[in-house]
Protein backbone atom coordinates (compact mmCIF):
# COMPACT_ATOMS: atom_id res chain seq x y z
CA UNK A 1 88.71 99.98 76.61
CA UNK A 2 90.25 99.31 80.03
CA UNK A 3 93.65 100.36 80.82
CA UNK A 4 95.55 99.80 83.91
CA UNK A 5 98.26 102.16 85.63
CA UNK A 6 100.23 100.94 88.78
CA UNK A 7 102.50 103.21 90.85
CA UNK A 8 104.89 102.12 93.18
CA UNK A 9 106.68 104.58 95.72
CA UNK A 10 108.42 106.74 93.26
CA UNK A 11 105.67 107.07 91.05
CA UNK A 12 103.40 107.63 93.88
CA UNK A 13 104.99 110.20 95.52
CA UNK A 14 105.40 111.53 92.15
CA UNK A 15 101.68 111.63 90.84
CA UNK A 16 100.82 113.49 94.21
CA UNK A 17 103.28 115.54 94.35
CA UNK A 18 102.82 117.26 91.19
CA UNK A 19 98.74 117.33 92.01
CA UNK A 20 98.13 114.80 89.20
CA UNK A 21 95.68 113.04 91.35
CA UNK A 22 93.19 115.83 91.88
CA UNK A 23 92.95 116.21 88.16
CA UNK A 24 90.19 113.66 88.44
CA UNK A 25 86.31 113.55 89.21
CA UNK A 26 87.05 111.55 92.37
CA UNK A 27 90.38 110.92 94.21
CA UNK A 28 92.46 107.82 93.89
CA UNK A 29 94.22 108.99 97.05
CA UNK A 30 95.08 111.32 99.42
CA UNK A 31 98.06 113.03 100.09
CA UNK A 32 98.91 112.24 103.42
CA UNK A 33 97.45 108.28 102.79
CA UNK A 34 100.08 108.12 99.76
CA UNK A 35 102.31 109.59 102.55
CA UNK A 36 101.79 106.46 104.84
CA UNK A 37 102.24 104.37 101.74
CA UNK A 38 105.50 105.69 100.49
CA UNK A 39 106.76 105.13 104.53
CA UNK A 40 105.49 101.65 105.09
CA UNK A 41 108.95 100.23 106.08
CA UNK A 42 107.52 96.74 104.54
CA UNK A 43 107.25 97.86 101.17
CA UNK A 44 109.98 97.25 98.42
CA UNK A 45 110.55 100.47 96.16
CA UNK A 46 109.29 98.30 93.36
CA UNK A 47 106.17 97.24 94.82
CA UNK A 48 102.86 98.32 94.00
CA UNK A 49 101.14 100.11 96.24
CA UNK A 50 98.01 101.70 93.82
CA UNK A 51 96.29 100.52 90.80
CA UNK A 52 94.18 102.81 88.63
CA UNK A 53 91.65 101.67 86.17
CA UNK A 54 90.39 103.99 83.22
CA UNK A 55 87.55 103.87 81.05
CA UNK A 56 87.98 105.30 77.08
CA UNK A 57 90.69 107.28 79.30
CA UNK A 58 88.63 108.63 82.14
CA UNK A 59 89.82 107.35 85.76
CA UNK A 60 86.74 104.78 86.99
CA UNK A 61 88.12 103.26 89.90
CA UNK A 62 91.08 102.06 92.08
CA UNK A 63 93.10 99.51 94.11
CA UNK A 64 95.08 100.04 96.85
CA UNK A 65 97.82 98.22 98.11
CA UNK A 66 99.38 97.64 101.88
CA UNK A 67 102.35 95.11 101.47
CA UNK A 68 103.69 93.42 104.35
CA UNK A 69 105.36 90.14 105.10
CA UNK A 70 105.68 86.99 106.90
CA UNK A 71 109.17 85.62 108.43
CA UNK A 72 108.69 81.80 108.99
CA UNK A 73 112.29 80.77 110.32
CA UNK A 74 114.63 81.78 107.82
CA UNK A 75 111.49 82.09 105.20
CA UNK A 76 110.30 85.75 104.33
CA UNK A 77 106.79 85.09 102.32
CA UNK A 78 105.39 88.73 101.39
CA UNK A 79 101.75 89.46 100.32
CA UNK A 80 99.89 92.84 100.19
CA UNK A 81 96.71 93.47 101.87
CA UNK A 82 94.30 95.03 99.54
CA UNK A 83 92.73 97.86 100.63
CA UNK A 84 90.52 101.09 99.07
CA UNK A 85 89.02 98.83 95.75
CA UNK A 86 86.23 101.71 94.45
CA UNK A 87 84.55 101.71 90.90
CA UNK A 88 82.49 104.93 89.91
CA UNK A 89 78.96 104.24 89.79
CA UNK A 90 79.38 105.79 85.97
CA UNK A 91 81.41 102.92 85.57
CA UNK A 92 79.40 99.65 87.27
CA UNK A 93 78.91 96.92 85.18
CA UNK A 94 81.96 97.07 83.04
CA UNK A 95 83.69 94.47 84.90
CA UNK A 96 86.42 96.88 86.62
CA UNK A 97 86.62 95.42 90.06
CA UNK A 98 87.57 92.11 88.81
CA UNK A 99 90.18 93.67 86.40
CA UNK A 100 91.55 95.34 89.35
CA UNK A 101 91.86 92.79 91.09
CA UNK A 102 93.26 90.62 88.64
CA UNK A 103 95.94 92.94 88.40
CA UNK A 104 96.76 92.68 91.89
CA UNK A 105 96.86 89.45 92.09
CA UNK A 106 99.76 89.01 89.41
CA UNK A 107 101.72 91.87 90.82
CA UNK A 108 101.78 90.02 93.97
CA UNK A 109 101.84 86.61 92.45
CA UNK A 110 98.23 85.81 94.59
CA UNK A 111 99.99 86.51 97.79
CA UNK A 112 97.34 88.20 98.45
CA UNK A 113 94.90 89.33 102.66
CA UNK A 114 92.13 91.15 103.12
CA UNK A 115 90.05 92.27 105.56
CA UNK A 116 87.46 94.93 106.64
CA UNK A 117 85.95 94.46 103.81
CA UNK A 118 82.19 95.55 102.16
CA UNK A 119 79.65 93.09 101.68
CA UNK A 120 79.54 94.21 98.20
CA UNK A 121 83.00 93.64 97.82
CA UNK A 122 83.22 90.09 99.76
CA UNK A 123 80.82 88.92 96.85
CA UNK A 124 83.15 89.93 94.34
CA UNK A 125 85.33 87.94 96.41
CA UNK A 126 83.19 84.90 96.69
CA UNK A 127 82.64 84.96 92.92
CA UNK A 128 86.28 84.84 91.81
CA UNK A 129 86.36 81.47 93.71
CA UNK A 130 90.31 82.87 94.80
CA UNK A 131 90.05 83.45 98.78
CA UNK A 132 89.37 81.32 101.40
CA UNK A 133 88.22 82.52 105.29
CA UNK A 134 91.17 81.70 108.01
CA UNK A 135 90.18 81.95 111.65
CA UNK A 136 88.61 85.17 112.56
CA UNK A 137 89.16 87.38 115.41
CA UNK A 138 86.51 87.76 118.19
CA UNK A 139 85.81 90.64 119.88
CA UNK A 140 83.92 93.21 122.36
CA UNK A 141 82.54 96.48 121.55
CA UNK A 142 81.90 97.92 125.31
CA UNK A 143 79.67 100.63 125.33
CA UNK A 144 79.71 103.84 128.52
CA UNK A 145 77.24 105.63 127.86
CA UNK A 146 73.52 106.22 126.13
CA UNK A 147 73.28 107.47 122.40
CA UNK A 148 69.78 106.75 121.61
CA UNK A 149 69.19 110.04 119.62
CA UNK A 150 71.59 109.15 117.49
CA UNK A 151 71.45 105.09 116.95
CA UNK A 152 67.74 104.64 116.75
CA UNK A 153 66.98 107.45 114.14
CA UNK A 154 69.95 106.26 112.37
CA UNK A 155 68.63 102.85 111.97
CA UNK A 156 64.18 104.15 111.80
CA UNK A 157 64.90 107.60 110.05
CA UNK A 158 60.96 107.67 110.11
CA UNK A 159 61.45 108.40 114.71
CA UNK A 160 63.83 111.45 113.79
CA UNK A 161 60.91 113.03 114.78
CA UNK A 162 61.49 111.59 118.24
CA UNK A 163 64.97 112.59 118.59
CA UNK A 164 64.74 115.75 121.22
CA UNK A 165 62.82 113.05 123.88
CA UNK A 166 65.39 110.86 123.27
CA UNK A 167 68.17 113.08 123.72
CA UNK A 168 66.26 113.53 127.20
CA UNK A 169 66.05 110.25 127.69
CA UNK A 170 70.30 110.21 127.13
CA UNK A 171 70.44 113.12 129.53
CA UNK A 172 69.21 112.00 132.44
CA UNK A 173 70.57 107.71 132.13
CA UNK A 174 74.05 109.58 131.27
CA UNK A 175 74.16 111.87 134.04
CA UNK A 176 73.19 108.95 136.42
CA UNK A 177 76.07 107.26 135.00
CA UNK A 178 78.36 109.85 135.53
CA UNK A 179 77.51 110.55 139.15
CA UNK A 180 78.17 106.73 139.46
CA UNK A 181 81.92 107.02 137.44
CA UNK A 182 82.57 109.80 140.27
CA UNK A 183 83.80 106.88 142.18
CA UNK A 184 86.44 105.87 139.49
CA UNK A 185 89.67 107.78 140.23
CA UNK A 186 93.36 108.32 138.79
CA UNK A 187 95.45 104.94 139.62
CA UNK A 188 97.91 105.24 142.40
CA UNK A 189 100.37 103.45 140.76
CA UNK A 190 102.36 105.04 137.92
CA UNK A 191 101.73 105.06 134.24
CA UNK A 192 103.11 107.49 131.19
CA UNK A 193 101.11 108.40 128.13
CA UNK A 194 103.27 109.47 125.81
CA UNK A 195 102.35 109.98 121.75
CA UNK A 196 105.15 107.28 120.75
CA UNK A 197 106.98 104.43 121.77
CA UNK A 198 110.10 105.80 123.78
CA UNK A 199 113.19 103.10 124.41
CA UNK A 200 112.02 101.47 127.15
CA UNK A 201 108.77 100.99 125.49
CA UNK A 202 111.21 99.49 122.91
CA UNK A 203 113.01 97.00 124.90
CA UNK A 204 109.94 95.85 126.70
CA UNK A 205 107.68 95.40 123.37
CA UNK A 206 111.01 93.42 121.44
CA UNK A 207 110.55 90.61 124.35
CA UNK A 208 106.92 89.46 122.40
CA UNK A 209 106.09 88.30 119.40
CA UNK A 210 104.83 90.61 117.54
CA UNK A 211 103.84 91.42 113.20
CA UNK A 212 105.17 94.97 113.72
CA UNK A 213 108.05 96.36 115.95
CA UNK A 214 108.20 99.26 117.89
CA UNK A 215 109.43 101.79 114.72
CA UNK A 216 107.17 100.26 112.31
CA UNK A 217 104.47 101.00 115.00
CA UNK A 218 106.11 104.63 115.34
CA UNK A 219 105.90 105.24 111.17
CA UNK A 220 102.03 104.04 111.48
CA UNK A 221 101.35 106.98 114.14
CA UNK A 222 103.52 109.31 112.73
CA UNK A 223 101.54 109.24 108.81
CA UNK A 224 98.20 107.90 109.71
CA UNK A 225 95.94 107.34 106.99
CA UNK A 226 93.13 109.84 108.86
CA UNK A 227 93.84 113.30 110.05
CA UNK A 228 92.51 115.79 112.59
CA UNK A 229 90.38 118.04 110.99
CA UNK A 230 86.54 119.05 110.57
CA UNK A 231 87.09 119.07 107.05
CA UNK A 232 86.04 116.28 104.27
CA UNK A 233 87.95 115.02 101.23
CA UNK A 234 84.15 114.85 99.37
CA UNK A 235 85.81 113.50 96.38
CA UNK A 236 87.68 110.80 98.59
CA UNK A 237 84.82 107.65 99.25
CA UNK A 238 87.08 106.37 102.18
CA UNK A 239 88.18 107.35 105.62
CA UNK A 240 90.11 110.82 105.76
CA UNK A 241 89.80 112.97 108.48
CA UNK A 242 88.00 112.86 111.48
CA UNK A 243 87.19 115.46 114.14
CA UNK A 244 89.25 114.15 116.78
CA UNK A 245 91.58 111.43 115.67
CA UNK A 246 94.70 110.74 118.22
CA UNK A 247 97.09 108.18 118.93
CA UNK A 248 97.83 107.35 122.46
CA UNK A 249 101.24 104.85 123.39
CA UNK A 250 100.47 103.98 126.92
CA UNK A 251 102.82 102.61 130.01
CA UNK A 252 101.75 100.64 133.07
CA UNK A 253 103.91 100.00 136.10
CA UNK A 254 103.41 97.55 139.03
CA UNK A 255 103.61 99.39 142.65
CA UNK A 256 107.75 98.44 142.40
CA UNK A 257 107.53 100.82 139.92
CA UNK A 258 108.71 97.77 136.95
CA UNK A 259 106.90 97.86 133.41
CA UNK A 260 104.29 95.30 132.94
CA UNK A 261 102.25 96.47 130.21
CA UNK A 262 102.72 98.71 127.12
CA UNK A 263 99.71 99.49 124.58
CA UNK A 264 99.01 101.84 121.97
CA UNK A 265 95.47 102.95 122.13
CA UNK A 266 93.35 104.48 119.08
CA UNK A 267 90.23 107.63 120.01
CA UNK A 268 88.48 108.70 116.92
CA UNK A 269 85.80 111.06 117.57
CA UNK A 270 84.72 108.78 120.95
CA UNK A 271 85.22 105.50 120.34
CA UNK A 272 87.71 103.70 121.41
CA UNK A 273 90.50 100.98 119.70
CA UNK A 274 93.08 99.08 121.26
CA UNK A 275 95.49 98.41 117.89
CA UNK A 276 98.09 96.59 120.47
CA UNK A 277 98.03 95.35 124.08
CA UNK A 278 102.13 93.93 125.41
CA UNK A 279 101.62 92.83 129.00
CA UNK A 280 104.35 90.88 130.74
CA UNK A 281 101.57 90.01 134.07
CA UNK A 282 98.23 90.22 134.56
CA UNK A 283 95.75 92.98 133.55
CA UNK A 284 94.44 94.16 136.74
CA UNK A 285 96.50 97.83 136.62
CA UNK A 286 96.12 98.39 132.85
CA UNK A 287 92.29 97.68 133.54
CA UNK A 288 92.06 100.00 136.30
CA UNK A 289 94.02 102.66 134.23
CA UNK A 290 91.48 102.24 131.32
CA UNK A 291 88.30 102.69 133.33
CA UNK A 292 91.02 106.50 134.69
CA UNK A 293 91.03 106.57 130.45
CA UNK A 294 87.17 106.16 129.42
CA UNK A 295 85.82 108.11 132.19
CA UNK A 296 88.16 111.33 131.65
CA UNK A 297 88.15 111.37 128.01
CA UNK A 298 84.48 111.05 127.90
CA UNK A 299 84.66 107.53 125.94
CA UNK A 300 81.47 106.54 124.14
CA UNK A 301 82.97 103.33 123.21
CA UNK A 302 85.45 100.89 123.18
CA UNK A 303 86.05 98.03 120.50
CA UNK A 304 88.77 95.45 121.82
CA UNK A 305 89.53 91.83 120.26
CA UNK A 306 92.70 91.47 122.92
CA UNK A 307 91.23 88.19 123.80
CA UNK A 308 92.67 88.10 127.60
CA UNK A 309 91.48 91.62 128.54
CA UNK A 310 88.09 91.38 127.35
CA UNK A 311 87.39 88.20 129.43
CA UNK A 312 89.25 90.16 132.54
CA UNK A 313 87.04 93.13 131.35
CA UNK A 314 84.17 90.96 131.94
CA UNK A 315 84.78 90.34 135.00
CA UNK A 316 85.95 93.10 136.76
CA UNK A 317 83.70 95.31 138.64
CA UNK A 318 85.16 98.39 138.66
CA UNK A 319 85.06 99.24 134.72
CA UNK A 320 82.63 101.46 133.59
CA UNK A 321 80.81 99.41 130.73
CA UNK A 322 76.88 99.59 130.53
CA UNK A 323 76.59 97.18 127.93
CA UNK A 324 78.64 94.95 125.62
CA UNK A 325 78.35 92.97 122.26
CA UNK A 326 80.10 90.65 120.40
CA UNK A 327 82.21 91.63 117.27
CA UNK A 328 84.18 89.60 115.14
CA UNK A 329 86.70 90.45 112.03
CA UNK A 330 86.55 88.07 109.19
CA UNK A 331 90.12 87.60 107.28
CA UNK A 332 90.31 86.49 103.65
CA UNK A 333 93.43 84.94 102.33
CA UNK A 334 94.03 83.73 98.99
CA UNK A 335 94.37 80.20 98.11
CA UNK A 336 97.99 79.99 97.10
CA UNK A 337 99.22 82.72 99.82
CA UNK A 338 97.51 79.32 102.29
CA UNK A 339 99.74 77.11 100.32
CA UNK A 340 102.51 79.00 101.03
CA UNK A 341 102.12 78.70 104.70
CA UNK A 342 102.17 75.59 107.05
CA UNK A 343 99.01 73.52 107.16
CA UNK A 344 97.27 75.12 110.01
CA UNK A 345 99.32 78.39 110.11
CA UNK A 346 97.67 80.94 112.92
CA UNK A 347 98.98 84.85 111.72
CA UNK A 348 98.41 85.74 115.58
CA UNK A 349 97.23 89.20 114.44
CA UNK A 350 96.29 92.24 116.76
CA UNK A 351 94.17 94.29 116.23
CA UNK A 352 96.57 96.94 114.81
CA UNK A 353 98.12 94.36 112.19
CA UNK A 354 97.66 94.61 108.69
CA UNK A 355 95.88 98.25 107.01
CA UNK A 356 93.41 97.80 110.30
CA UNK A 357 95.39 99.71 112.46
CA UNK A 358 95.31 103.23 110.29
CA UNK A 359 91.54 104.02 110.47
């Protein structure tokens, strides 16, 4: 009753070319997120990049697939992150999550990550007894600025009728903090933001170790998995477009005018991501440059797990955080993907690495 169909690049670009995918009550994919997937430089032309699952021939849900790759000396071990698993509520119960994932896990022979995932899915994950936790990134989430009318009705729909006083209440603690930010200016030193990573940026970024280069970094900006737009895929459940989604590869100098840090920094719709953070010295200039950044692009808020800037962040007295929390990313591998790796083995991911850094 359930059959399974797997596409790899050609068949991919295929089935959206030809509009095959919007045939259905819900979409598998969208066009430009197949686009991303047909131009991750990490995936083989025979790998598998989505899995559908149909029901007495009716689509009910999906698997996506980000491959990518470890190089351990003169070892390459690749695994796919699994990303996008939906089942149609017509279709809960019937088991089609686990099938799905099943299938994934022989495709890629259980070399298999995942993270950012659902509650709802990390107990399907628990269940299958497959996955074990490895060390999870810590982070900040440093907040600017008030948003009470929108977080507390949010979270106690039953004060929505509360929500003009406490839009008055953001009012007047924002425009105190503004008046305050006044004294925040443009650095004197000089810095580029540029929307890719130019040669020097290049040169500069090959001295670290890094999970991604400078042109795999440059394919992830250039087919992002969320567009600009107003507009909503409603048949797509998962991140699509956003009102104001940009990429931003920044440069820092020293006052002798050498490069000390480069970082590519993520705004969707006000908040703030720092997907990777290369600094040869300290962070005193690329923190004084980011307080330039929140304050002029109106930044709500910023959600960092670059371990060394946050504790500098901390610290410093010039940058414009009201209040902070702590935030941490869990990572699932599976069991024989851990065996494949030395006892102990730290991935050293930013924030950017795996499918985290197109959303």
């Amino acid at each position: 009753m359930i059959k399974l169909k797997t596409l790899n690049k050609k068949q991919l670009e295929d089935f959206v070319s030809s509009g095959e995918f919007k045939q259905y009550d819900f979409l598998p994919i969208t066009e430009h997120r197949a686009l991303s997937h047909i131009n991750n430089p990490k995936a083989t032309d025979e790998q598998i990049l989505l899995i559908l699952a149909f029901y007495n021939e009716k689509l009910a849900g999906y698997l996506g697939c980000f491959p990518d790759r470890f190089v351990l000396e003169e070892k390459e071990i690749r695994y796919a992150w699994l990303s996008t698993l939906y089942v149609s509520e017509e279709f809960r119960g019937k088991k089609i999550a686990k099938r799905l994932l099943e299938k994934a896990m022989e495709i890629y022979e259980e070399q298999i990550a995942i993270t950012e995932f659902t509650q709802e899915a990390e107990t399907l994950y628990k269940i299958m007894g497959s996955f074990e936790y490895i060390l999870p990134k810590r982070g900040k989430r440093f907040y600017f600025n008030t948003d009470l009318a929108t977080i507390i009705p949010d979270k106690k729909p039953n004060t929505n009728l509360f929500r003009p006083f406490f839009s008055l209440v953001d009012f007047t603690a924002n425009s105190v903090i503004s008046i305050k930010n006044m004294l925040i200016r443009k650095p004197d030193f000089h810095f580029e933001i540029l929307d890719h990573i130019d040669g020097e940026s290049a040169d500069f970024v090959n001295g670290f170790q890094s999970r991604r280069n400078a042109n795999e970094i440059n394919l992830s900006i250039k087919y992002p998995w969320v567009l600009k737009g107003e507009r909503k895929d409603e048949k797509y459940l998962f991140s699509s477009y956003a009102e104001n989604f940009k990429y931003f590869w920044i440069k820092v100098y020293d006052h002798q005018n050498s490069l000390t840090v480069c970082s590519l920094l993520l705004l969707r719709d006000g908040y703030l991501k720092i997907p990777y953070l290369f600094s040869q010295s300290g962070m005193g200039n690329f923190i004084d440059f980011l307080s330039y950044f929140v304050v002029k692009n109106k930044i709500k808020a910023l959600t960092s797990y670059q371990h060394e800037l946050n504790k500098e962040i901390e610290h410093s007295k010039i940058f414009p955080k009201i209040y902070e929390r702590d935030f941490e990313r869990r990572y699932l591998f599976h069991k024989q993907l851990l065996q494949s790796l030395p006892e102990g083995f730290n991935p050293h991911y930013q924030d950017g690495d795996g499918d985290c850094m197109m959303t």
